[in-house]
C-alpha atoms as a PDB file:
ATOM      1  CA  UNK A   1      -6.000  10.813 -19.835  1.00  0.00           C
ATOM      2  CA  UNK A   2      -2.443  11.790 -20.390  1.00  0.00           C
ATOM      3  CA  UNK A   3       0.588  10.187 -18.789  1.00  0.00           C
ATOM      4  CA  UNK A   4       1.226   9.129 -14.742  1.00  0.00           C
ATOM      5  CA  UNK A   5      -1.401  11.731 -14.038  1.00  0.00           C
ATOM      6  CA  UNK A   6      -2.619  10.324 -10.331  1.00  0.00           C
ATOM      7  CA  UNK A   7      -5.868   8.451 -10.021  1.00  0.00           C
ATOM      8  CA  UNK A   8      -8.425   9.753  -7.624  1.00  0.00           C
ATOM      9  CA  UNK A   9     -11.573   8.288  -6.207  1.00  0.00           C
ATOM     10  CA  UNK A  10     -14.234  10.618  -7.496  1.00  0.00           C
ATOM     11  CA  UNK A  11     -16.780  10.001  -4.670  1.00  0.00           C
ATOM     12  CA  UNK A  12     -13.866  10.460  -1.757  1.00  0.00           C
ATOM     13  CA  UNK A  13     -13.984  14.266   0.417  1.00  0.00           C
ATOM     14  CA  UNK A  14     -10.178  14.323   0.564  1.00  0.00           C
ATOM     15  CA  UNK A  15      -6.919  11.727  -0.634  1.00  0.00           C
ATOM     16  CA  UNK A  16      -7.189   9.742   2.322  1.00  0.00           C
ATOM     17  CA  UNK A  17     -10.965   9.231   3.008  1.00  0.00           C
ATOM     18  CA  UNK A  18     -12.720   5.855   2.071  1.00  0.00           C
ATOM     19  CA  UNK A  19     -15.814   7.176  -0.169  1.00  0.00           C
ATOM     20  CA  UNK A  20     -19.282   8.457   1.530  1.00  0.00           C
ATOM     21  CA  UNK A  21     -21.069   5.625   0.273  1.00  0.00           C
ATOM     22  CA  UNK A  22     -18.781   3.385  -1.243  1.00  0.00           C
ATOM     23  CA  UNK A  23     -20.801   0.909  -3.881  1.00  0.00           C
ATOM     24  CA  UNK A  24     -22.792   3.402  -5.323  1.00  0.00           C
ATOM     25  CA  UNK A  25     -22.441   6.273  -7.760  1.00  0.00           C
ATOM     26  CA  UNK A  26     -25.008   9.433  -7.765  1.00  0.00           C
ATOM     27  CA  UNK A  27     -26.440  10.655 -10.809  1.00  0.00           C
ATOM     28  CA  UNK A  28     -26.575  13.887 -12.447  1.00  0.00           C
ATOM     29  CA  UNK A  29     -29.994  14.219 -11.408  1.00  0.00           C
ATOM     30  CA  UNK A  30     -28.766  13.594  -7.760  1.00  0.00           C
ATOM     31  CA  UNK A  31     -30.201   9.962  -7.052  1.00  0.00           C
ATOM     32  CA  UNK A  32     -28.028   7.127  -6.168  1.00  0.00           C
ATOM     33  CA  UNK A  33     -27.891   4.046  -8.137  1.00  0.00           C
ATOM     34  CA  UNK A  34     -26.298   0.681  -7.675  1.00  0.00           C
ATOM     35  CA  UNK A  35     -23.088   0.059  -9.965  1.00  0.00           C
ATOM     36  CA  UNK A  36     -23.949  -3.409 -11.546  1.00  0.00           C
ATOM     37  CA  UNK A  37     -21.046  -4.738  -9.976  1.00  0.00           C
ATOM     38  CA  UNK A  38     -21.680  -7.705 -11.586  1.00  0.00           C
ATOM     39  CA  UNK A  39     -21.406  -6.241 -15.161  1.00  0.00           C
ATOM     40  CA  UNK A  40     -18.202  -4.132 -14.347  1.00  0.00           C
ATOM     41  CA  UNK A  41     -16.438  -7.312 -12.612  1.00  0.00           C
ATOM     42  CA  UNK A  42     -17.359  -9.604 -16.025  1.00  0.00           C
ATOM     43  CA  UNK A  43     -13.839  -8.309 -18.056  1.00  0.00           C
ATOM     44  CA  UNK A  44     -11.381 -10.685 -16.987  1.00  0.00           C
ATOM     45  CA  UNK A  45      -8.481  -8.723 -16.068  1.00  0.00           C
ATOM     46  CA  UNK A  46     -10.422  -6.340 -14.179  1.00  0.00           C
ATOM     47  CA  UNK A  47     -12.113  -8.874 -12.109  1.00  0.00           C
ATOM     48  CA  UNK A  48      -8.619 -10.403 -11.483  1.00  0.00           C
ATOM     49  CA  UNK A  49      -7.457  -6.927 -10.440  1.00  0.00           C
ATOM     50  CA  UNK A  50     -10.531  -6.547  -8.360  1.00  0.00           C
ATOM     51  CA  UNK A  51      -9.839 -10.127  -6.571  1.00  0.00           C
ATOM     52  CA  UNK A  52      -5.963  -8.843  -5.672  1.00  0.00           C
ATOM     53  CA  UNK A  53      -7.129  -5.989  -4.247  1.00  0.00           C
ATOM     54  CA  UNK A  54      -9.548  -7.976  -1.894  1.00  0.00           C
ATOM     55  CA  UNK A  55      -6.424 -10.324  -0.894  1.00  0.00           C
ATOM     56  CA  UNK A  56      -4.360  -7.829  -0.359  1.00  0.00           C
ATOM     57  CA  UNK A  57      -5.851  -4.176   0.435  1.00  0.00           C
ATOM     58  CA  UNK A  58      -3.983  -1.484  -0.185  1.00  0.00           C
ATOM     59  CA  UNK A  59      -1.469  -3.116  -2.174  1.00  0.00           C
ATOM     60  CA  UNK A  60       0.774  -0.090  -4.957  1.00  0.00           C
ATOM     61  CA  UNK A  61       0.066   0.233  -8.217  1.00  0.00           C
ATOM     62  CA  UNK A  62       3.336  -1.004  -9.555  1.00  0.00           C
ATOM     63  CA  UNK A  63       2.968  -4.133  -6.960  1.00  0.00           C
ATOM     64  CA  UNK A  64      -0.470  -4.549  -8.659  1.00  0.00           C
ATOM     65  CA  UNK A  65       0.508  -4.420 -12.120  1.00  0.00           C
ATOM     66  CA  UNK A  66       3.747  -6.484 -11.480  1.00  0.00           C
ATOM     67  CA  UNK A  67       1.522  -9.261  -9.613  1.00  0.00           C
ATOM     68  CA  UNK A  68      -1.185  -9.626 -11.904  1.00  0.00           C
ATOM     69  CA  UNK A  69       1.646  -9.267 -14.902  1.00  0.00           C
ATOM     70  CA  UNK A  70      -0.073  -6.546 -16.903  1.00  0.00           C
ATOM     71  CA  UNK A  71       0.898  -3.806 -18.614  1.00  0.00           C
ATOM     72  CA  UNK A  72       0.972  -0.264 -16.576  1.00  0.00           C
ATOM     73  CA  UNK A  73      -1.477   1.034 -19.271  1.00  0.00           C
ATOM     74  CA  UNK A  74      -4.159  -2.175 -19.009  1.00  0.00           C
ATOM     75  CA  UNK A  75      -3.701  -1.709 -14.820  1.00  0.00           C
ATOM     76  CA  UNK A  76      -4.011   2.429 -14.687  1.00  0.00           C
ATOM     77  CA  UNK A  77      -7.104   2.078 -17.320  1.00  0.00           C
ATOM     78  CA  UNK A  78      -8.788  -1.144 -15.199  1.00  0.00           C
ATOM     79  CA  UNK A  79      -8.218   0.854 -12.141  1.00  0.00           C
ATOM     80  CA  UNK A  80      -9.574   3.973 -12.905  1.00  0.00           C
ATOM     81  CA  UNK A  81     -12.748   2.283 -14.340  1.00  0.00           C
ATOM     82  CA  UNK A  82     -13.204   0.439 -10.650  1.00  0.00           C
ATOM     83  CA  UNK A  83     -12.479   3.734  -9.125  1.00  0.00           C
ATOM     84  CA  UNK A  84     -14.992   5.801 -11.318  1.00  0.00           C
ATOM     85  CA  UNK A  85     -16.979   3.257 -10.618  1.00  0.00           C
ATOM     86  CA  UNK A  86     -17.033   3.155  -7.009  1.00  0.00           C
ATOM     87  CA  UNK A  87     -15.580  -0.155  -6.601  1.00  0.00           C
ATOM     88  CA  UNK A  88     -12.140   0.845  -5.290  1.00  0.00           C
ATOM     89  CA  UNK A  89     -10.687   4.019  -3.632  1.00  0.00           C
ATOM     90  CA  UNK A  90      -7.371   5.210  -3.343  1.00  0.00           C
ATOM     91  CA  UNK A  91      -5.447   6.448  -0.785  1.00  0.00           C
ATOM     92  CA  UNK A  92      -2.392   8.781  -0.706  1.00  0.00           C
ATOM     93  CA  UNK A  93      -0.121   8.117   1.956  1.00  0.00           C
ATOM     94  CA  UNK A  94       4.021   8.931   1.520  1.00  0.00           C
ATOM     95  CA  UNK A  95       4.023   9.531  -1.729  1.00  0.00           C
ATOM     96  CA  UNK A  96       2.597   6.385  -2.956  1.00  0.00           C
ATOM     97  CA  UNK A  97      -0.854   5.430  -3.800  1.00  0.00           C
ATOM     98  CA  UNK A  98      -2.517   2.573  -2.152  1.00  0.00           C
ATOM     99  CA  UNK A  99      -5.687   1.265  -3.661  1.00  0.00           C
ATOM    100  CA  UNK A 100      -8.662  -0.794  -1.463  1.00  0.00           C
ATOM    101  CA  UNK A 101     -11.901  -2.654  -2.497  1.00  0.00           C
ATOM    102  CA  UNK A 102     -14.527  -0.081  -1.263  1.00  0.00           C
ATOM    103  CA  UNK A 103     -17.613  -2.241   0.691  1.00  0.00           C
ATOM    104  CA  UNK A 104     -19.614  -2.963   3.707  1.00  0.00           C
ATOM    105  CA  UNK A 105     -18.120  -1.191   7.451  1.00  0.00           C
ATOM    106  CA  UNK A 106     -16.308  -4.606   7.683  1.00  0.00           C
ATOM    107  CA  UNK A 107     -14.168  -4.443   4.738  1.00  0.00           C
ATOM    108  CA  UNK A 108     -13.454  -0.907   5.706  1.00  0.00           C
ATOM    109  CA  UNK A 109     -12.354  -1.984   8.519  1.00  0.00           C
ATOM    110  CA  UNK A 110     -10.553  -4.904   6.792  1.00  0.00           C
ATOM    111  CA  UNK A 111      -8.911  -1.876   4.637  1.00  0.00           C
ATOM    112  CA  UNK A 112      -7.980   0.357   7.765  1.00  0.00           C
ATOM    113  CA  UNK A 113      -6.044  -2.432   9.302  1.00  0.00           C
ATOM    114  CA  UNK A 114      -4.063  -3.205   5.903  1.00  0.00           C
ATOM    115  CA  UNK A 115      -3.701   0.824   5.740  1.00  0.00           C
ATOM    116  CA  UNK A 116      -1.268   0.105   9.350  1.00  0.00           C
ATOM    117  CA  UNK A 117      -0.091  -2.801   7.895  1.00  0.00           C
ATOM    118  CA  UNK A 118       1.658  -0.549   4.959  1.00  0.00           C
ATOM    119  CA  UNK A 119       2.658   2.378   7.490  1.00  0.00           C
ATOM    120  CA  UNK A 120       5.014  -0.199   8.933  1.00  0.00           C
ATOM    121  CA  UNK A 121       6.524  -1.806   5.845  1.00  0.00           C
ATOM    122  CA  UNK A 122       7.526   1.088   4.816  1.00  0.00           C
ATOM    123  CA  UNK A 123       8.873   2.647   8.262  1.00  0.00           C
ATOM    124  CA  UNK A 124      10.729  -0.858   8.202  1.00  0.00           C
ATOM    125  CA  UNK A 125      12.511   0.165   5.246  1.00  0.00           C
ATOM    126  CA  UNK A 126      12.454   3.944   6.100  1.00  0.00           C
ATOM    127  CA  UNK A 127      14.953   2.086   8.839  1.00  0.00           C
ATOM    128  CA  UNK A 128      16.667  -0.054   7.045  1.00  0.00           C
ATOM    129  CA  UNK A 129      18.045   2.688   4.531  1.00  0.00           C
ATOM    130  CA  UNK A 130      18.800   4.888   7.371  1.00  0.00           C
ATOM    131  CA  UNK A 131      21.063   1.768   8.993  1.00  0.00           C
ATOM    132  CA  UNK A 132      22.658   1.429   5.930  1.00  0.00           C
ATOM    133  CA  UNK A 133      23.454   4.714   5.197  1.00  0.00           C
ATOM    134  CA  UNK A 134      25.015   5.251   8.621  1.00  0.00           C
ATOM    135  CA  UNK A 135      27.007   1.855   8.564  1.00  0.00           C
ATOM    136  CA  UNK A 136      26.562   0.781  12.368  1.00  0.00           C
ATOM    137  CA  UNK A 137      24.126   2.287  14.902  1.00  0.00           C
ATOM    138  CA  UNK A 138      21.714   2.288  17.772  1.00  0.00           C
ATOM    139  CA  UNK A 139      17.951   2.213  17.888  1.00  0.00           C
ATOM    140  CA  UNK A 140      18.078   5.366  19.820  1.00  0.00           C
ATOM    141  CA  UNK A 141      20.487   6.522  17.074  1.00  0.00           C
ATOM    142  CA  UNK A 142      17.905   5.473  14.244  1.00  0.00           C
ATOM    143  CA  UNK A 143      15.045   6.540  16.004  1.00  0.00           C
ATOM    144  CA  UNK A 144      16.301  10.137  16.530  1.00  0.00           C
ATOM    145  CA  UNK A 145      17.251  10.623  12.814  1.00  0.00           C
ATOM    146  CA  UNK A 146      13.509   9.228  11.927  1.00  0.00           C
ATOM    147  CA  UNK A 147      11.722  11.068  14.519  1.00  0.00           C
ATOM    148  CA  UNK A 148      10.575   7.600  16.213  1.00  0.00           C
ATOM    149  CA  UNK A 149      10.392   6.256  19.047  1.00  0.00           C
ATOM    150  CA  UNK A 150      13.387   3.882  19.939  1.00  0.00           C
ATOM    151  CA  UNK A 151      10.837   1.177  20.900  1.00  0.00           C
ATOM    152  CA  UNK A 152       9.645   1.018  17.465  1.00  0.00           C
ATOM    153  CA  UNK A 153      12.819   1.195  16.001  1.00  0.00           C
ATOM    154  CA  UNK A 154      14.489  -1.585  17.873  1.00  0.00           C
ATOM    155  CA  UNK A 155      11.351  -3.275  17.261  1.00  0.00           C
ATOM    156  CA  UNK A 156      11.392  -3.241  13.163  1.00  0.00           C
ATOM    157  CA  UNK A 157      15.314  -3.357  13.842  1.00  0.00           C
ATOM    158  CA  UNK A 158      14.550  -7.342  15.198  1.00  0.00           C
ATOM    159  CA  UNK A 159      12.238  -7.980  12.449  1.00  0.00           C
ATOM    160  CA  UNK A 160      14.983  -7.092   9.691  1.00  0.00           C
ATOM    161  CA  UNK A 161      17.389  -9.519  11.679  1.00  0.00           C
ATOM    162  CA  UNK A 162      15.137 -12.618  11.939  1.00  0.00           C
ATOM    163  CA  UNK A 163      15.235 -11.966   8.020  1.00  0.00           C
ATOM    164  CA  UNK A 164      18.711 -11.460   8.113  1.00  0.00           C
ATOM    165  CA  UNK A 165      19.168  -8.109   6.714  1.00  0.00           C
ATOM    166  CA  UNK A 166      20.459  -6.857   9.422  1.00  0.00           C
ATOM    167  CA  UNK A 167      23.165  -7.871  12.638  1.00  0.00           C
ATOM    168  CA  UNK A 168      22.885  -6.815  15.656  1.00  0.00           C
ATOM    169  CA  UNK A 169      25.945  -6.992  18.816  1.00  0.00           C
ATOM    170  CA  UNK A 170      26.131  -5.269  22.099  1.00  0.00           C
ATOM    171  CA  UNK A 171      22.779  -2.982  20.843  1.00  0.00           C
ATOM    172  CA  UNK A 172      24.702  -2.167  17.901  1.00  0.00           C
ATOM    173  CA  UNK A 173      23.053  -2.652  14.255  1.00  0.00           C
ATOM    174  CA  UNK A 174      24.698  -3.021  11.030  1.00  0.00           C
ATOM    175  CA  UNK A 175      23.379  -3.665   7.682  1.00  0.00           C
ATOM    176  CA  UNK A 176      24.297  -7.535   6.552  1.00  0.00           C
ATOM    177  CA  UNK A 177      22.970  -7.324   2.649  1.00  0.00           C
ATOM    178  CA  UNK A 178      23.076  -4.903  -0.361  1.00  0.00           C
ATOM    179  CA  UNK A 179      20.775  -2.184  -1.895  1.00  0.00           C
ATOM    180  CA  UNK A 180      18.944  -5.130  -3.957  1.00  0.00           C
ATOM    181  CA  UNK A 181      17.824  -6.449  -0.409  1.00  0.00           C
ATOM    182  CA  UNK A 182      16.556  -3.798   0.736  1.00  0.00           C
ATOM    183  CA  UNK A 183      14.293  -3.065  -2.608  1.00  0.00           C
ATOM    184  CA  UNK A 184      13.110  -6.699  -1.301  1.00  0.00           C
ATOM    185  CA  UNK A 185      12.460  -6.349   2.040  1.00  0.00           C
ATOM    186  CA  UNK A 186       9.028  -5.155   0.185  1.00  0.00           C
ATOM    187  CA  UNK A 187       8.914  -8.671  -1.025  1.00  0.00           C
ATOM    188  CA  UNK A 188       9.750 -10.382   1.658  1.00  0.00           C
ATOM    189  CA  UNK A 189       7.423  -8.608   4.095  1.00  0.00           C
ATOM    190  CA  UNK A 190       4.489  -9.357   1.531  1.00  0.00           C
ATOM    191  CA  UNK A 191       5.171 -13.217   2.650  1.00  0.00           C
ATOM    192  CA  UNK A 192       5.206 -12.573   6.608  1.00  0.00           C
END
């Protein structure tokens, strides 16, 4: 496989659906057949990958690599094994990828709730580079240049105070840290 070509779950009817049986692979003759998760889950790194992704669903593939220090190659060839494999799906959401442990209806709906759980990190950051670039503002001023509503974005606006990356006086928001925060507010929101 050449290059950053994207990684797709083979088994999934479109970039954003969970596979139509997750766990199990069908043949060229048509029948379905377990996966020997077992065997697949023996290599070490790939279990460990495997194990991240069940801590933390939907986590990015440079997040993945990066946590489980590996090389980009090791994690694109580990993943794509668990993906042909049925044992993870991706989804494509923003531009990024977002990979989850495919399994029973409750880790789907284990994976569904992380799947929110991303939207708002990065609409939190969406915001905090739009507050930034602007200097000082209003929620209703942020939320009109996002296309949100200004509920949400004085909402995420409090959140990036309490971690002080932002001040806020008479409704009025200003940015209180540098670029380099704000490529950690991905960081910081992992621990929250």
């Amino acid at each position: 496989m050449q290059g950053n070509t994207p990684i797709r779950h083979p088994d999934s009817s479109g970039p954003n659906k969970a596979p139509a049986n997750p766990g199990h692979r069908t043949t060229r003759s048509g029948l379905s057949r377990g996966l020997g998760t077992r065997q697949q889950l023996e290599q070490a790194t790939r279990r460990r990958l495997y194990e991240h992704l069940l801590l933390l669903p939907g986590d990015h593939f440079r997040s993945i690599a990066r946590s489980l220090r590996v090389g980009v190659g090791t994690a694109r060839h580990h993943l794509q094994v668990l993906m042909r494999d049925g044992l993870v799906y991706e989804r494509k959401t923003d531009g990024r990828s977002r990979y989850y442990v495919a399994g029973d209806p409750e880790q789907l709906a284990k994976n569904d709730l992380f799947g929110k759980h991303w939207g708002f990190r990065d609409l939190r950051l969406r915001i905090w580079n739009a507050l930034n670039r602007s200097g000082e503002s209003t929620a209703t001023r942020i939320a009109s240049v996002l296309g949100i509503t200004r509920q949400l974005a004085a909402y995420h606006l409090g959140r990036l105070e309490e971690k002080g990356l932002v001040s806020s006086q008479d409704r009025r928001y200003r940015a209180t840290r540098s670029s380099a925060a704000a490529e950690r507010i991905d960081e910081t929101e992992r621990n929250s």
